[in-house]
C-alpha atoms as a PDB file:
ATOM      1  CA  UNK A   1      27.186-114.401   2.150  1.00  0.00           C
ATOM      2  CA  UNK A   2      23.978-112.668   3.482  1.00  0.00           C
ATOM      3  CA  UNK A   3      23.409-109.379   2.699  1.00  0.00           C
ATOM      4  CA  UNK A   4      23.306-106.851   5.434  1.00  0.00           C
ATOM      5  CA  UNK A   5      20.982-103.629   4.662  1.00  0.00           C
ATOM      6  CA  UNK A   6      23.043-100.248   5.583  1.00  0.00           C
ATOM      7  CA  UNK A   7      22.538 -98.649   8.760  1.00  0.00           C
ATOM      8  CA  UNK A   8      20.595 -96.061   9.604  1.00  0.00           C
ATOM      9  CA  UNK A   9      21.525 -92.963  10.278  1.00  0.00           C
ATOM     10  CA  UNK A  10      22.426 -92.055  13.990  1.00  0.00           C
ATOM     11  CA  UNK A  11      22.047 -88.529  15.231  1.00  0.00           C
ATOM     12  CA  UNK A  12      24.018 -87.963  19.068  1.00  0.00           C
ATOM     13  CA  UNK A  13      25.478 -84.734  20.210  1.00  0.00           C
ATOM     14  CA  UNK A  14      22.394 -82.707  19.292  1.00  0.00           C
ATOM     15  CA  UNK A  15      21.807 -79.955  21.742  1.00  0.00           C
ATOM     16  CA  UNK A  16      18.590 -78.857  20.201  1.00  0.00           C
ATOM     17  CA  UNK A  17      16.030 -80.088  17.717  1.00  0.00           C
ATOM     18  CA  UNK A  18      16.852 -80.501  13.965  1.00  0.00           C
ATOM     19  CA  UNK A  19      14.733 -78.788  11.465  1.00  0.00           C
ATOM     20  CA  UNK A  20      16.361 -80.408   8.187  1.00  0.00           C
ATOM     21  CA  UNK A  21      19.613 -82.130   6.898  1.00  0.00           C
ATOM     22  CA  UNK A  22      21.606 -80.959   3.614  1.00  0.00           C
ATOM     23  CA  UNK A  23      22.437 -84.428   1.772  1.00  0.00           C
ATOM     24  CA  UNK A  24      25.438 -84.305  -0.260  1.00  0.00           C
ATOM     25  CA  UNK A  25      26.960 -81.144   0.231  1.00  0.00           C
ATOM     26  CA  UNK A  26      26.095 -78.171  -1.856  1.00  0.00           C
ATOM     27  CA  UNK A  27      25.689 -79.666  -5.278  1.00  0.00           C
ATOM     28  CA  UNK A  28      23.052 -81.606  -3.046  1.00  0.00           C
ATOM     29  CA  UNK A  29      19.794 -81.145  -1.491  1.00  0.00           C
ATOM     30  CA  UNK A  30      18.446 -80.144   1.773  1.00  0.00           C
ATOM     31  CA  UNK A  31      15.420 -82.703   3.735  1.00  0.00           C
ATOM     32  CA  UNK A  32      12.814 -82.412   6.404  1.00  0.00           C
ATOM     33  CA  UNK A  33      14.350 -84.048  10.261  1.00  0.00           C
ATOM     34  CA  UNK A  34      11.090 -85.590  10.278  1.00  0.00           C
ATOM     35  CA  UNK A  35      11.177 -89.085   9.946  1.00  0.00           C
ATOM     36  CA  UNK A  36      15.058 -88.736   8.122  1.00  0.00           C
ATOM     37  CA  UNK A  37      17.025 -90.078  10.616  1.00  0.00           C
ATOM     38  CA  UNK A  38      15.343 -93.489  10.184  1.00  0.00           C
ATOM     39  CA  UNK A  39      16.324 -93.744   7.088  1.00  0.00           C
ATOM     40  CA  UNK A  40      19.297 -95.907   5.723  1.00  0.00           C
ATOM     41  CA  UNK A  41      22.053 -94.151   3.856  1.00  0.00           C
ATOM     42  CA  UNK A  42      22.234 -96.012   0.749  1.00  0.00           C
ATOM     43  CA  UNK A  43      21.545 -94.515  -2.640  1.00  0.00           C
ATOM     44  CA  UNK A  44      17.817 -96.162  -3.484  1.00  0.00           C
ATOM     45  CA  UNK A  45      16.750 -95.140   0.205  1.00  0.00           C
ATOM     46  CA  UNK A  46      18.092 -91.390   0.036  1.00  0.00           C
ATOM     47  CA  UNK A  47      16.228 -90.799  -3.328  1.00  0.00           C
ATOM     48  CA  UNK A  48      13.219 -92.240  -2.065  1.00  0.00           C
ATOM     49  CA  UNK A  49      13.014 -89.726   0.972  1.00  0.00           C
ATOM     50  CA  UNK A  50      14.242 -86.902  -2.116  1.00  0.00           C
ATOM     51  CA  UNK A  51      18.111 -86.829  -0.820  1.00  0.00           C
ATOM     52  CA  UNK A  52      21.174 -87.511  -2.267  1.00  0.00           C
ATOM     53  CA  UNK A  53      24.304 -88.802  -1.530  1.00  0.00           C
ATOM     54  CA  UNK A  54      26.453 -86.637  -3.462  1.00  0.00           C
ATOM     55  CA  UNK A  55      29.960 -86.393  -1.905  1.00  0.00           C
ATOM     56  CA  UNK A  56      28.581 -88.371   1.064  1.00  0.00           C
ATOM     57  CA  UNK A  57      28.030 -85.257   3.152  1.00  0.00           C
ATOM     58  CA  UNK A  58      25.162 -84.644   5.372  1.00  0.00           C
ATOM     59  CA  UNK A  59      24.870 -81.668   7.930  1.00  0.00           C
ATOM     60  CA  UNK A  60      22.494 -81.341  10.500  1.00  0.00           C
ATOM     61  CA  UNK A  61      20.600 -77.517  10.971  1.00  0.00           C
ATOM     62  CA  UNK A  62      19.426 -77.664  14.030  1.00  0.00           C
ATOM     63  CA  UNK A  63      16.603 -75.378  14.870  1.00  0.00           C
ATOM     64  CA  UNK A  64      18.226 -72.736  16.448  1.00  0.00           C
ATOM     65  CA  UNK A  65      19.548 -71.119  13.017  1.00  0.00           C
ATOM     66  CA  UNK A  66      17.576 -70.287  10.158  1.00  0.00           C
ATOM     67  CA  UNK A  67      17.998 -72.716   7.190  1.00  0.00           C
ATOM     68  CA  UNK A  68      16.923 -70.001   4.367  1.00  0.00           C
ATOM     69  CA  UNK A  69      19.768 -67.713   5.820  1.00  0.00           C
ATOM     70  CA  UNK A  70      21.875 -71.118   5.516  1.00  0.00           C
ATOM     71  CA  UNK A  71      20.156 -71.644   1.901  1.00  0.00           C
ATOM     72  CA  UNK A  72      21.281 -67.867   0.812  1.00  0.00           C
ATOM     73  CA  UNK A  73      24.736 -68.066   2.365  1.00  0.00           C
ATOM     74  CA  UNK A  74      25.649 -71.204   0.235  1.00  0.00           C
ATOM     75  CA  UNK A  75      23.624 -70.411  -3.268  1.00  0.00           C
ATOM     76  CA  UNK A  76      25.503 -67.128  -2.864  1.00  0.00           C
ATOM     77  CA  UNK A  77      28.736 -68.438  -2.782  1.00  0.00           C
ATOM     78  CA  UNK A  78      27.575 -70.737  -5.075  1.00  0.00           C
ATOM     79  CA  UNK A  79      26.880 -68.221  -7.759  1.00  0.00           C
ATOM     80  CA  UNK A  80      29.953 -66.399  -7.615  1.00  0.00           C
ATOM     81  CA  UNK A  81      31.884 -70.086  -7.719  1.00  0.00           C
ATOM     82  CA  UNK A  82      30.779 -70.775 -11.386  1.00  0.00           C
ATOM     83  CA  UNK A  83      33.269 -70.799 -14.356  1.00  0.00           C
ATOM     84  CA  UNK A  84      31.403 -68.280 -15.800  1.00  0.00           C
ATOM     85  CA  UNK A  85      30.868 -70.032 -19.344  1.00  0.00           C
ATOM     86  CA  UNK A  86      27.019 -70.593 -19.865  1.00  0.00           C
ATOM     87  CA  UNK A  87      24.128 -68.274 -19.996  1.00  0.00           C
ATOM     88  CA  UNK A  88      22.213 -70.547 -16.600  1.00  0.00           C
ATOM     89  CA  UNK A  89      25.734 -69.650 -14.567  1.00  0.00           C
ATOM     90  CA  UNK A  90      26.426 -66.025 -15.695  1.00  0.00           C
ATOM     91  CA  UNK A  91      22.441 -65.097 -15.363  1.00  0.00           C
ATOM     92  CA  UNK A  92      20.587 -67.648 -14.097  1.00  0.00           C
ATOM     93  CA  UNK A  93      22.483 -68.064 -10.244  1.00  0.00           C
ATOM     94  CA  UNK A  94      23.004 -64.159  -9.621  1.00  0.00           C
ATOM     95  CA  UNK A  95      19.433 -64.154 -10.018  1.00  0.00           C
ATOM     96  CA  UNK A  96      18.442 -67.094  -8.283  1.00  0.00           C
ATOM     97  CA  UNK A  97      20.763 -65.861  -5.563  1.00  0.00           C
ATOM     98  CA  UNK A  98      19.183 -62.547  -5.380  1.00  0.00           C
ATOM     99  CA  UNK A  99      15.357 -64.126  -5.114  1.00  0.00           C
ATOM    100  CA  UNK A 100      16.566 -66.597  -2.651  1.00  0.00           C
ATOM    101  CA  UNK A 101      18.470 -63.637  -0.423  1.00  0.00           C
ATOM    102  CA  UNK A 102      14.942 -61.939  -0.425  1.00  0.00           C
ATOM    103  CA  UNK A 103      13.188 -64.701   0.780  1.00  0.00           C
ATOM    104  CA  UNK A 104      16.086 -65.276   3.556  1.00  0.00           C
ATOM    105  CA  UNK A 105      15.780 -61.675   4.885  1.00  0.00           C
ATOM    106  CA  UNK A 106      11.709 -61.627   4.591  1.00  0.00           C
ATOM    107  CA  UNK A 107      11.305 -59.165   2.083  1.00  0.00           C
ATOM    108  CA  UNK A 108       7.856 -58.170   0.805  1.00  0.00           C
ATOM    109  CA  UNK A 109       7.375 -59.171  -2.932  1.00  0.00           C
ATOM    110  CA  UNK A 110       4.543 -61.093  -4.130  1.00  0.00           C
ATOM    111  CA  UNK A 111       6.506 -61.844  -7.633  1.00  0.00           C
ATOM    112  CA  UNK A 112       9.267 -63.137  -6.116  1.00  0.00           C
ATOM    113  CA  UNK A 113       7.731 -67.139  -5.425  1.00  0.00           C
ATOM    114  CA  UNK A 114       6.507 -66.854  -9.401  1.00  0.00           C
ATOM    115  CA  UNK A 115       9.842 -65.849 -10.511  1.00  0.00           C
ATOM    116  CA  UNK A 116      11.841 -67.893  -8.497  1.00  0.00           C
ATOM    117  CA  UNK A 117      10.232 -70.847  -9.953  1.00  0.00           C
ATOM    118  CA  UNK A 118      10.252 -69.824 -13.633  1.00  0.00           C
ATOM    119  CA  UNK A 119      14.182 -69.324 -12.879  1.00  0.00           C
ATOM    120  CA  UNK A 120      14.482 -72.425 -11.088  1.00  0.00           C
ATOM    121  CA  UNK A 121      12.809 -74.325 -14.596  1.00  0.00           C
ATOM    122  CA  UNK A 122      14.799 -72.168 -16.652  1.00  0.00           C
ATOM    123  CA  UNK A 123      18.369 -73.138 -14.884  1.00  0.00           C
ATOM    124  CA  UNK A 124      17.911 -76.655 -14.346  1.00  0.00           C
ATOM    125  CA  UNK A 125      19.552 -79.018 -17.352  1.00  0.00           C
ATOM    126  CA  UNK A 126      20.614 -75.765 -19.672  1.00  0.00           C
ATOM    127  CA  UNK A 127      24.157 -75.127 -18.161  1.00  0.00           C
ATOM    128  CA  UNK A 128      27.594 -76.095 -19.815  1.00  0.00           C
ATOM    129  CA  UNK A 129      27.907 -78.646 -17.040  1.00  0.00           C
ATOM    130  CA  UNK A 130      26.204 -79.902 -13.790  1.00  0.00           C
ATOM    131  CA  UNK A 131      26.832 -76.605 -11.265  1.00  0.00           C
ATOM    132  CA  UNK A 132      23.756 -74.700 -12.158  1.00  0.00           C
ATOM    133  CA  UNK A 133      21.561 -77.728 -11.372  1.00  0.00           C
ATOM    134  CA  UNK A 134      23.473 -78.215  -8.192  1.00  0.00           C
ATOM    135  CA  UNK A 135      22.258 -75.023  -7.344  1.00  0.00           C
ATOM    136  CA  UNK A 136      19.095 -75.461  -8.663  1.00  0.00           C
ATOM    137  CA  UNK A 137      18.587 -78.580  -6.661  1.00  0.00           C
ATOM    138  CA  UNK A 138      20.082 -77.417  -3.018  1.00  0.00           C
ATOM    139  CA  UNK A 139      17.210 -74.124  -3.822  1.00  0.00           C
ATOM    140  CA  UNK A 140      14.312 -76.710  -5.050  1.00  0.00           C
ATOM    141  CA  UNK A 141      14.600 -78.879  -1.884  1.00  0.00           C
ATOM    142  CA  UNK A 142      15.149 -76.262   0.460  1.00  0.00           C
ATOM    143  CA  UNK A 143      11.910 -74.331  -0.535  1.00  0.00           C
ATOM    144  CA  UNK A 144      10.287 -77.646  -0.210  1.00  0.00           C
ATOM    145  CA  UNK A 145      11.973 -79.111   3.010  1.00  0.00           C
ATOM    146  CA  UNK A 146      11.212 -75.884   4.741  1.00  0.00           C
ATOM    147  CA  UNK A 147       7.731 -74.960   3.466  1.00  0.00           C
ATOM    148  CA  UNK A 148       7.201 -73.926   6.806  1.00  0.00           C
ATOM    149  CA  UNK A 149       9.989 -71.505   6.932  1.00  0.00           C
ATOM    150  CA  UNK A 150       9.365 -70.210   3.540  1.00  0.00           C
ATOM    151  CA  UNK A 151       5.762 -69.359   4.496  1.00  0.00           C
ATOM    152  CA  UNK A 152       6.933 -68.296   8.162  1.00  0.00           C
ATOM    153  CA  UNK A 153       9.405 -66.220   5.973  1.00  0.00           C
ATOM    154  CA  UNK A 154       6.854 -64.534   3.573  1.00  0.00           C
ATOM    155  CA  UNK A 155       4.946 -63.868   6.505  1.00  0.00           C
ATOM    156  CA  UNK A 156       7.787 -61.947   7.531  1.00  0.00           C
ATOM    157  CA  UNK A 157       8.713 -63.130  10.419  1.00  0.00           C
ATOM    158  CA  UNK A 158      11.586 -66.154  11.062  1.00  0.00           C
ATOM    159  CA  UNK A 159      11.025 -69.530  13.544  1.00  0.00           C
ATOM    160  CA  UNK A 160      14.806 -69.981  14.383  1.00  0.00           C
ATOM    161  CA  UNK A 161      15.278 -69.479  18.080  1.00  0.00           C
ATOM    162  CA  UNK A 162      18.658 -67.978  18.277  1.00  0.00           C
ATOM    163  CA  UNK A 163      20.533 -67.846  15.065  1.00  0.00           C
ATOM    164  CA  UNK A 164      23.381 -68.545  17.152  1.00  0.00           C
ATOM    165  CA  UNK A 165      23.816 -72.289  16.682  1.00  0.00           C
ATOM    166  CA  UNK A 166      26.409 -74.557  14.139  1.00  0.00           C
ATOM    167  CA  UNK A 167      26.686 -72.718  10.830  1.00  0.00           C
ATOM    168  CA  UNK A 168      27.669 -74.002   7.646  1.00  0.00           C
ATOM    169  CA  UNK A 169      30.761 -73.556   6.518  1.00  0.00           C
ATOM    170  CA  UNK A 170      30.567 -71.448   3.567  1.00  0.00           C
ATOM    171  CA  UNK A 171      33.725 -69.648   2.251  1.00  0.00           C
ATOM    172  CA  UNK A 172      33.597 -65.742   1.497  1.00  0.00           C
ATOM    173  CA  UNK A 173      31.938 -65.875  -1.494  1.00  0.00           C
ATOM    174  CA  UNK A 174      33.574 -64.083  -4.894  1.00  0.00           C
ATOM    175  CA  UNK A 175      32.780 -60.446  -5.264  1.00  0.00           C
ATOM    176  CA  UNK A 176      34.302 -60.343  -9.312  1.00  0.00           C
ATOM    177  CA  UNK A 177      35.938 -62.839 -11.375  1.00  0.00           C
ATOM    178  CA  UNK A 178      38.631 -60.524 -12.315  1.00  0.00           C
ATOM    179  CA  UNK A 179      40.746 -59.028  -9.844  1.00  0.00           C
ATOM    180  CA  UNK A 180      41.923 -55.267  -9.341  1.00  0.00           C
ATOM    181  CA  UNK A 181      45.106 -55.849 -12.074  1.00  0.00           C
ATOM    182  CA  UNK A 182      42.858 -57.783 -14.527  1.00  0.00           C
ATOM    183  CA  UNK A 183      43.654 -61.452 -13.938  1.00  0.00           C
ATOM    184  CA  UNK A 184      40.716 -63.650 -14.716  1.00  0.00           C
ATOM    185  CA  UNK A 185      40.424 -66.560 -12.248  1.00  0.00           C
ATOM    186  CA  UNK A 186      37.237 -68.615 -13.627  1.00  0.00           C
END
């Protein structure tokens, strides 16, 4: 039986332009639009073009909304999602979350690329299990899928048009892991 090579992907319904795609849900990464949406969705072609399959998600951000606001909505819900065992997940994402929330919201601090990178090195493969590279991964390829944004955003000003446009949909993220009569829910 011939082999038949996997489709490509096939973006309708857009109502503006896309300025990246997450791959794989959270745990995954983000990529660029350009040139993505000619690529096939199997596993060798994704990790060629730096995606990943992951739970076979993928989510369009179309221009219109801001993908670091995106990036520190999710890695903040991320943070507060972690079973709160290892050093990477009690430390390491509450910080990442708070560099990555200054980026989003164009704060001025010439430390913060430096430090998010050391924490981004220091996170990746120490954790109890694979949630703290998830993270580490969705922040790694977002910084590099929107290099634009980033600089756009250290700059600080922001290139979405409205902010108004599809969002993703990110539960309200954790405030403690213990609740007001003392139950623990890691």
């Amino acid at each position: 039986m011939p082999h038949t090579p996997p489709p490509a992907l096939v973006v309708t319904g857009a109502t503006s332009g896309i300025g990246g795609f997450l791959t794989g849900g959270y745990g995954g990464g983000w990529v660029a639009a350009d040139g993505f949406t000619d690529t096939p969705w199997d596993p060798d072609s994704m990790r060629a073009f730096g995606a990943v399959i992951g739970a076979s998600i993928l989510w369009a951000v179309g221009d219109e909304v801001c993908p670091l606001d995106e990036l520190d909505r999710v890695v903040h819900w991320m943070a507060g999602e972690s079973a709160g065992q290892c050093g990477p997940c009690v430390f390491g994402l509450p910080a990442l979350s708070e560099d990555v929330h200054s980026l989003a919201s164009r704060a001025v601090d010439p430390e913060r690329d430096t430090r998010l990178q050391r924490r981004l090195a220091l996170v990746t493969g120490r954790g109890g299990c694979k949630h703290p590279d998830g993270v580490a991964r969705l922040i790694g390829t977002g910084l590099a899928a929107f290099a634009d944004e980033v600089a756009a955003h250290g700059a600080g000003r922001c290139t979405a048009t409205s902010g108004l446009g599809a969002r993703l949909p990110v539960p309200p993220a954790r405030v403690a892991v213990i609740d007001g009569a003392g139950k623990d829910f890691r």
